[in-house]
PDB file of N, CA and C in Angstrom:
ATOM      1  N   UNK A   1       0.854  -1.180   0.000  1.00  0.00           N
ATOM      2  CA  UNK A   1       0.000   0.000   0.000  1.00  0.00           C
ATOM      3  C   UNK A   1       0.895   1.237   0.000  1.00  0.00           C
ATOM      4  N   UNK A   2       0.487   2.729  -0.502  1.00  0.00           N
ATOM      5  CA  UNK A   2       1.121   3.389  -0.739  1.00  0.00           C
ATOM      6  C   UNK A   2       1.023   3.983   0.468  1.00  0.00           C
ATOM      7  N   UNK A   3       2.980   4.605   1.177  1.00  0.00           N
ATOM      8  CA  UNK A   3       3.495   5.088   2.309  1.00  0.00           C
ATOM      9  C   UNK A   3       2.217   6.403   2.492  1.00  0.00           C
ATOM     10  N   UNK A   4       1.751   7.135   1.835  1.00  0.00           N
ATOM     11  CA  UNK A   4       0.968   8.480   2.319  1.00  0.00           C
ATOM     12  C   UNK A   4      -0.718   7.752   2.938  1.00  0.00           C
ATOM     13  N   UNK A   5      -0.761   6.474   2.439  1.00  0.00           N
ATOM     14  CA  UNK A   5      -2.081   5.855   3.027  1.00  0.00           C
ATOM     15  C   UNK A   5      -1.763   5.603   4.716  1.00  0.00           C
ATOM     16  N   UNK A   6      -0.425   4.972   4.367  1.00  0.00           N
ATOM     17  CA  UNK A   6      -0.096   4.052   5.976  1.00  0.00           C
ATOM     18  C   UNK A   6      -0.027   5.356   7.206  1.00  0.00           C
ATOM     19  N   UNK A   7       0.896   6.454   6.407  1.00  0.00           N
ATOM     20  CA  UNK A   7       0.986   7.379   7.378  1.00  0.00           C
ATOM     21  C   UNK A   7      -0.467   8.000   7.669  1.00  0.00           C
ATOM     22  N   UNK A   8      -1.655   8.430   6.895  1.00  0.00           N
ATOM     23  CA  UNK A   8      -2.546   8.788   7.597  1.00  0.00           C
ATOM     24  C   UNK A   8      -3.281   7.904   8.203  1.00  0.00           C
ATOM     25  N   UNK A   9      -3.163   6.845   8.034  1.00  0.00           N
ATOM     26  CA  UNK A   9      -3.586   5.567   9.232  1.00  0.00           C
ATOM     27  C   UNK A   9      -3.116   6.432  10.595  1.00  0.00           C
ATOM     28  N   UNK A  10      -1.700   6.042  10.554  1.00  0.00           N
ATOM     29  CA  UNK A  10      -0.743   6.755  12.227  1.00  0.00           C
ATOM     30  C   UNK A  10      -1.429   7.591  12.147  1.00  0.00           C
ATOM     31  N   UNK A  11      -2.163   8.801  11.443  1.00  0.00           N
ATOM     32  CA  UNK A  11      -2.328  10.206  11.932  1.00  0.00           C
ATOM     33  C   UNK A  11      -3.491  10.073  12.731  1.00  0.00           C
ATOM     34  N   UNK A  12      -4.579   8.900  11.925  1.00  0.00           N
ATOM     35  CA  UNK A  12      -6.211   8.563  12.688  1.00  0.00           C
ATOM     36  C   UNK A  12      -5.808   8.075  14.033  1.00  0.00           C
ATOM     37  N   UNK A  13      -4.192   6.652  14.064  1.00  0.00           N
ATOM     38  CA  UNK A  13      -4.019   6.212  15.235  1.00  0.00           C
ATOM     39  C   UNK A  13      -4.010   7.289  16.032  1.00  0.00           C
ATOM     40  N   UNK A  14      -2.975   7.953  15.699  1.00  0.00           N
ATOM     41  CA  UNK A  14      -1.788   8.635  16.665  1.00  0.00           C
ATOM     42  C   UNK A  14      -3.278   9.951  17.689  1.00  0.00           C
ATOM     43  N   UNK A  15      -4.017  10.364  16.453  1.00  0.00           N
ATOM     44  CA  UNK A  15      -4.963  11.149  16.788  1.00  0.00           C
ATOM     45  C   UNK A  15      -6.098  10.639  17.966  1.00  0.00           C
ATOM     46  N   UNK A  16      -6.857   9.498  17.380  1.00  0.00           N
ATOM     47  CA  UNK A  16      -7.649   8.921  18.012  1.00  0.00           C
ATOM     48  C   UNK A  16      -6.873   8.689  19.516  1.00  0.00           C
ATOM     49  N   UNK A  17      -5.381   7.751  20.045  1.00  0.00           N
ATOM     50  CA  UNK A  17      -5.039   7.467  20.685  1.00  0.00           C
ATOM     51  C   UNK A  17      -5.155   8.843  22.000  1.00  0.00           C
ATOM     52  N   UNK A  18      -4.667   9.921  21.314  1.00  0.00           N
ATOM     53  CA  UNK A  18      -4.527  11.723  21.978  1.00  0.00           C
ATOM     54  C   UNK A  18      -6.029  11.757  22.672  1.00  0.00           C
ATOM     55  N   UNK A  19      -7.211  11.060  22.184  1.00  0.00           N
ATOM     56  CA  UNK A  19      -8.526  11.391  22.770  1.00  0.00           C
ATOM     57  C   UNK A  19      -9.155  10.303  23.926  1.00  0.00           C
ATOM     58  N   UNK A  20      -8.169   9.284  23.990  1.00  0.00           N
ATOM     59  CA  UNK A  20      -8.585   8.444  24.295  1.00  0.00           C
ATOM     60  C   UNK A  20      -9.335   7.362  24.341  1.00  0.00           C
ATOM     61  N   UNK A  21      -9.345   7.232  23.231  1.00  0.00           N
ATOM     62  CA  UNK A  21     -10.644   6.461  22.342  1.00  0.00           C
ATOM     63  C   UNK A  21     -10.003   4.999  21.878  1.00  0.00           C
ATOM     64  N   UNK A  22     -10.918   4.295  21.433  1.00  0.00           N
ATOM     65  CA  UNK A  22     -11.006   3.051  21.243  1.00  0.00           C
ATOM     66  C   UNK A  22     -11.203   2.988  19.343  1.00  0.00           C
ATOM     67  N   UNK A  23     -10.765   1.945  19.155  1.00  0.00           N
ATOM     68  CA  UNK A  23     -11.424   2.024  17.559  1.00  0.00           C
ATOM     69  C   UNK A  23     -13.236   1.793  17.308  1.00  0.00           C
ATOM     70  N   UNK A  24     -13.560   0.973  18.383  1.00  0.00           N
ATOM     71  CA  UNK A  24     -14.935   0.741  18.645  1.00  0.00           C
ATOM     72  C   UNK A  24     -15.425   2.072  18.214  1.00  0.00           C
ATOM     73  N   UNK A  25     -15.206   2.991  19.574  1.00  0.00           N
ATOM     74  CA  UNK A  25     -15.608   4.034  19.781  1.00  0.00           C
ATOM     75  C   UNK A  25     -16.005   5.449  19.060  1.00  0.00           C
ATOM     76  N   UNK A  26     -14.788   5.394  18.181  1.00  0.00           N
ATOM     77  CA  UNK A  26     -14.070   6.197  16.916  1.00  0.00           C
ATOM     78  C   UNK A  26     -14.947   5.797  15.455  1.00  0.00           C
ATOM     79  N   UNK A  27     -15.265   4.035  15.392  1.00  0.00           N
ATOM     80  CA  UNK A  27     -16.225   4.105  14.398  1.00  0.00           C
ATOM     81  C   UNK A  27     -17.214   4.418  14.660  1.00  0.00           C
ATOM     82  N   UNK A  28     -17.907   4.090  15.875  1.00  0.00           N
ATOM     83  CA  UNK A  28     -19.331   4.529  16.079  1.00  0.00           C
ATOM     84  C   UNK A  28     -19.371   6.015  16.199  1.00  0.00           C
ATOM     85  N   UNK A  29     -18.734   6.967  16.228  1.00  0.00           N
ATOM     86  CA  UNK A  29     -18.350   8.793  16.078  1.00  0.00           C
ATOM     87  C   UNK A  29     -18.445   9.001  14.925  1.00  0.00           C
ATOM     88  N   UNK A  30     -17.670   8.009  13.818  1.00  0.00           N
ATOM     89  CA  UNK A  30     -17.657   8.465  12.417  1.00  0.00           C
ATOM     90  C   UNK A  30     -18.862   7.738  11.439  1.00  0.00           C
ATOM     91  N   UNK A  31     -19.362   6.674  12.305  1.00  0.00           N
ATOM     92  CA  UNK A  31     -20.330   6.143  11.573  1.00  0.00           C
ATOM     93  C   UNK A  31     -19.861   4.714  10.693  1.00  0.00           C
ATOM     94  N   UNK A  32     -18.968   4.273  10.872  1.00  0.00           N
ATOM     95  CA  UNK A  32     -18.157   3.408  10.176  1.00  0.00           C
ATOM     96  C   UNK A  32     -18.026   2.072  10.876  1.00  0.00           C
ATOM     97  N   UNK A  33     -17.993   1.460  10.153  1.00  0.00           N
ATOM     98  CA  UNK A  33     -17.320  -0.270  11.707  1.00  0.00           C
ATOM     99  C   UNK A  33     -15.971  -0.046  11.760  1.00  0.00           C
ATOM    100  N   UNK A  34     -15.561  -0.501  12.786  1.00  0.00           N
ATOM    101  CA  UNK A  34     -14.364  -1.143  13.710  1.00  0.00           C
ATOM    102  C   UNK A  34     -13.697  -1.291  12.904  1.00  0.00           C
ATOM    103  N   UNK A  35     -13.478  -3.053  12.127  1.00  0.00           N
ATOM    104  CA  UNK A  35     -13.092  -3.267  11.089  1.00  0.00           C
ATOM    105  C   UNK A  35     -12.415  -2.376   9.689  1.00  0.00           C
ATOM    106  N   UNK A  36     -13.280  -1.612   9.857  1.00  0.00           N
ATOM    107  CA  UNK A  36     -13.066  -0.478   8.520  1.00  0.00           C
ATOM    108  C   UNK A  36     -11.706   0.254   9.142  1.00  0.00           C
ATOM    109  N   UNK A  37     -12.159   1.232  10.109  1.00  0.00           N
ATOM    110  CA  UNK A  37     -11.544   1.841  11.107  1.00  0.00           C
ATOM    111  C   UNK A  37      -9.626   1.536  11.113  1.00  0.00           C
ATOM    112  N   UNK A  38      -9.851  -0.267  12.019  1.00  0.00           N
ATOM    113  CA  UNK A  38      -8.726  -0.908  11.911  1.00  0.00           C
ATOM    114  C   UNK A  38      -7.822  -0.919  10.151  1.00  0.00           C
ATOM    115  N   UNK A  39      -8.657  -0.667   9.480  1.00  0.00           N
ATOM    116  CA  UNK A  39      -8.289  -1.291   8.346  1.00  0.00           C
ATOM    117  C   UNK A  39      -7.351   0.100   7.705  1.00  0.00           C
ATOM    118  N   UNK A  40      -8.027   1.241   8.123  1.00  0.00           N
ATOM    119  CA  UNK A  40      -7.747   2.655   7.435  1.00  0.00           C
ATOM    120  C   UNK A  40      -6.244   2.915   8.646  1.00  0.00           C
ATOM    121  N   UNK A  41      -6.778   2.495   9.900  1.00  0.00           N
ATOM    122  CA  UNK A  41      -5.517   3.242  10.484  1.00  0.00           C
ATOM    123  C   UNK A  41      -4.121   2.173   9.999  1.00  0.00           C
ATOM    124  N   UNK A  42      -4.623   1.048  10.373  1.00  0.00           N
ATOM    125  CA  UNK A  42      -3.031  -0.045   9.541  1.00  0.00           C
ATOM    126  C   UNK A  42      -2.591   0.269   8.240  1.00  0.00           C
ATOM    127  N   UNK A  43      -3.375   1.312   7.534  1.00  0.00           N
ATOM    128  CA  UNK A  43      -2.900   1.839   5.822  1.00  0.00           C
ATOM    129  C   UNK A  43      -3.006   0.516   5.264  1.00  0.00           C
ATOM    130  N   UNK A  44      -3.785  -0.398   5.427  1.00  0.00           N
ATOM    131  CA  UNK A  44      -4.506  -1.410   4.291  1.00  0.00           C
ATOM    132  C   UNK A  44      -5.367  -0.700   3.666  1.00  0.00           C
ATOM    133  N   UNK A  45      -6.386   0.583   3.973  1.00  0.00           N
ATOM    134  CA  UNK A  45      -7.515   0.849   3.058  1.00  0.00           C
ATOM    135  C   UNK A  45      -7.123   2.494   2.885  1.00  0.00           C
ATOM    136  N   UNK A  46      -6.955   2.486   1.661  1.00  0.00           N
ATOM    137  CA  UNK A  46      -7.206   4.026   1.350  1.00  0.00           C
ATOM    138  C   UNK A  46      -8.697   4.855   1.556  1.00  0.00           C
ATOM    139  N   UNK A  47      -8.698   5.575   2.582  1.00  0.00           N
ATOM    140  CA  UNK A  47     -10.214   6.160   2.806  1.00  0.00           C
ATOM    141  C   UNK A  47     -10.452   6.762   1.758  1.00  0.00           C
ATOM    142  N   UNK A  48     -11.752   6.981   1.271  1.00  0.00           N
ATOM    143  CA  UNK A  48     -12.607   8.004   0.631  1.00  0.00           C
ATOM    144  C   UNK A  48     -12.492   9.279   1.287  1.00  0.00           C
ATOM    145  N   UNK A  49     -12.868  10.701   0.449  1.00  0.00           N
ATOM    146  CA  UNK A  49     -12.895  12.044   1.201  1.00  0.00           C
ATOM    147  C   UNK A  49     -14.120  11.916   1.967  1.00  0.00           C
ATOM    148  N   UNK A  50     -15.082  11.374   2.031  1.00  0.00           N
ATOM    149  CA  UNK A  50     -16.140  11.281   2.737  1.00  0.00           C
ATOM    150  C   UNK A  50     -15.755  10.792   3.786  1.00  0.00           C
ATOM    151  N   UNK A  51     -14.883   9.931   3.820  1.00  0.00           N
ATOM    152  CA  UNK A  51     -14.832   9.269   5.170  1.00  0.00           C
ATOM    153  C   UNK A  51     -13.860   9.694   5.788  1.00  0.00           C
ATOM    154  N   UNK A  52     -12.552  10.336   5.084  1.00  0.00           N
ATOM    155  CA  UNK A  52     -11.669  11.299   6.155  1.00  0.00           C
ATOM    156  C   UNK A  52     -12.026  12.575   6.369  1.00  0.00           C
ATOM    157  N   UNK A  53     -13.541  12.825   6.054  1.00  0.00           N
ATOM    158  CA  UNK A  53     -14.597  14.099   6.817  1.00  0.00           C
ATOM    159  C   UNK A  53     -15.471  13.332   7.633  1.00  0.00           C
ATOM    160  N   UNK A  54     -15.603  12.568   7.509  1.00  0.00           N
ATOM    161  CA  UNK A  54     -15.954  11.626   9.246  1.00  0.00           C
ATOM    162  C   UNK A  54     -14.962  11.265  10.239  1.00  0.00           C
ATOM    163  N   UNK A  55     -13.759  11.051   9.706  1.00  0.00           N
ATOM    164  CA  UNK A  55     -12.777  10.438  10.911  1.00  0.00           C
ATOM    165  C   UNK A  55     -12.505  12.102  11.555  1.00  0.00           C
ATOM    166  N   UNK A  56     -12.773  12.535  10.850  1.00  0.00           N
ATOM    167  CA  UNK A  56     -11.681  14.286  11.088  1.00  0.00           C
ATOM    168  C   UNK A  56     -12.920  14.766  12.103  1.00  0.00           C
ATOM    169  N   UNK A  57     -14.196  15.069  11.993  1.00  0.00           N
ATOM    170  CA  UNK A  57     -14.905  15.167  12.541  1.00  0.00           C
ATOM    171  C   UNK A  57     -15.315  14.980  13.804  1.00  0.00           C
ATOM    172  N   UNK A  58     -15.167  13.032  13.417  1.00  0.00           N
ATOM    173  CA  UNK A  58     -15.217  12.225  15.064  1.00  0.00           C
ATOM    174  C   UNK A  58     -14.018  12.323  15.778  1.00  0.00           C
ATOM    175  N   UNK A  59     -12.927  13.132  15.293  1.00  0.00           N
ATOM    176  CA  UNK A  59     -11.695  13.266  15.783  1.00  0.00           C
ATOM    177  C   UNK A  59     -11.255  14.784  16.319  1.00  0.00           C
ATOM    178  N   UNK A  60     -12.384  15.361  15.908  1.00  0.00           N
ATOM    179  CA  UNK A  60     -12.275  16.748  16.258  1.00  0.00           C
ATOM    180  C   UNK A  60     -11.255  17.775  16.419  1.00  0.00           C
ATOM    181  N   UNK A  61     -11.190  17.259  14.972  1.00  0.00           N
ATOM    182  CA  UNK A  61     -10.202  17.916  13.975  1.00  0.00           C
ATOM    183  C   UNK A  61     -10.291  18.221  12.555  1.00  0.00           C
ATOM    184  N   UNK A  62      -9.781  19.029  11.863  1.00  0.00           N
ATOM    185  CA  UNK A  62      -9.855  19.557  10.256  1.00  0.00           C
ATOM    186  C   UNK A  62      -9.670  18.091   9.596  1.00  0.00           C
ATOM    187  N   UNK A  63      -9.726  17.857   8.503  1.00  0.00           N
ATOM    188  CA  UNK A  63      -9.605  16.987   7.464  1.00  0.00           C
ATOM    189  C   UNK A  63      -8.122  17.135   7.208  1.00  0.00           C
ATOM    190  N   UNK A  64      -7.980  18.743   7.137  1.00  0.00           N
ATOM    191  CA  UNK A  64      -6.391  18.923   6.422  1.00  0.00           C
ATOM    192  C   UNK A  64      -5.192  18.791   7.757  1.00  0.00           C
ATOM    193  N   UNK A  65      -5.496  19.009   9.212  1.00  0.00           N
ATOM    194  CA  UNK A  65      -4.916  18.673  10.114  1.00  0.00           C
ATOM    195  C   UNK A  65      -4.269  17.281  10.260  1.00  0.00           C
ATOM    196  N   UNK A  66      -4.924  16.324   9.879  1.00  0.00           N
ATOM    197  CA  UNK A  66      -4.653  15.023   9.589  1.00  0.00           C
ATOM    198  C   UNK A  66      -4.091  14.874   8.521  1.00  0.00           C
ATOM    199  N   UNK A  67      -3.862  15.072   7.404  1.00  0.00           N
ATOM    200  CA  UNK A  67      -3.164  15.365   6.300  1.00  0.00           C
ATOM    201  C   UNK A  67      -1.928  15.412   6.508  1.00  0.00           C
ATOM    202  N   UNK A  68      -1.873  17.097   7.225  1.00  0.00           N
ATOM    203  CA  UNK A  68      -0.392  17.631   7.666  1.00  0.00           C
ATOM    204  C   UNK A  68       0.354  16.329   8.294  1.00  0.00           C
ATOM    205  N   UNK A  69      -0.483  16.383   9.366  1.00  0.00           N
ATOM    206  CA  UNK A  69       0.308  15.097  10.302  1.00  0.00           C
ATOM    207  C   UNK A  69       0.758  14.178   9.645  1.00  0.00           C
ATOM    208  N   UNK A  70       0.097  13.555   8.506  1.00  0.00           N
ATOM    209  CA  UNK A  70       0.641  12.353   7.824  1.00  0.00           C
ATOM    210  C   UNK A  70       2.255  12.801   6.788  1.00  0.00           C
ATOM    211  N   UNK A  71       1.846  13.993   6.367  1.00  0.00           N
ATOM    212  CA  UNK A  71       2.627  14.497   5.562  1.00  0.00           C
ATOM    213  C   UNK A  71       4.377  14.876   6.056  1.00  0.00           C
ATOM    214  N   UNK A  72       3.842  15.128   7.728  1.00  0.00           N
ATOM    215  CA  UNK A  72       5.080  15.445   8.548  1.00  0.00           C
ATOM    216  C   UNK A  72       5.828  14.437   8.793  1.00  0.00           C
ATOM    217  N   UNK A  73       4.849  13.150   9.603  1.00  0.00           N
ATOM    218  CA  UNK A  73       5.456  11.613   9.320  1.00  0.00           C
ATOM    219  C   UNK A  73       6.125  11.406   8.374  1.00  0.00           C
ATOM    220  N   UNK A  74       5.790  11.606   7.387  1.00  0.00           N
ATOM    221  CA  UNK A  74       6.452  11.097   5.877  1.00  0.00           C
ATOM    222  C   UNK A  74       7.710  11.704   5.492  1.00  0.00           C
ATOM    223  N   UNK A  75       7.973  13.010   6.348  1.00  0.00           N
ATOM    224  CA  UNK A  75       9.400  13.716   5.653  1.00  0.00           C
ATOM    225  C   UNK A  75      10.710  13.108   6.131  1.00  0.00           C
TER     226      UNK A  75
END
């Protein structure tokens, strides 16, 4: 999978982890299953923009905040 997927995985982890949250928890915020969730933060699934305006949301944070973060990882 391509390195800018995996890193915004870490950014959902790294983010979600900062709130204290669960992946359970985090899908049921964004509306998504677990599964999915697990799947986007390990950078197996490239999210849709729809759905990194749900994670960003249930994460209570910008869309592009998470971005950065991945983008910073990556340098």
């Amino acid at each position: 999978m391509d390195d800018r997927v995996a890193f915004f995985g870490l950014a959902v982890q790294n983010r979600r982890k900062e709130l204290e949250l669960s992946q359970v928890e985090l899908a049921e915020k964004a509306k998504l299953s677990s599964s999915y969730v697990s799947r986007v933060e390990r950078g197996l699934t490239p999210p849709a923009l729809d759905t990194i305006c749900a994670l960003a949301d249930a994460l209570r944070v910008r869309p592009s905040a998470l971005m950065r973060e991945a983008e910073r990882m990556s340098a």
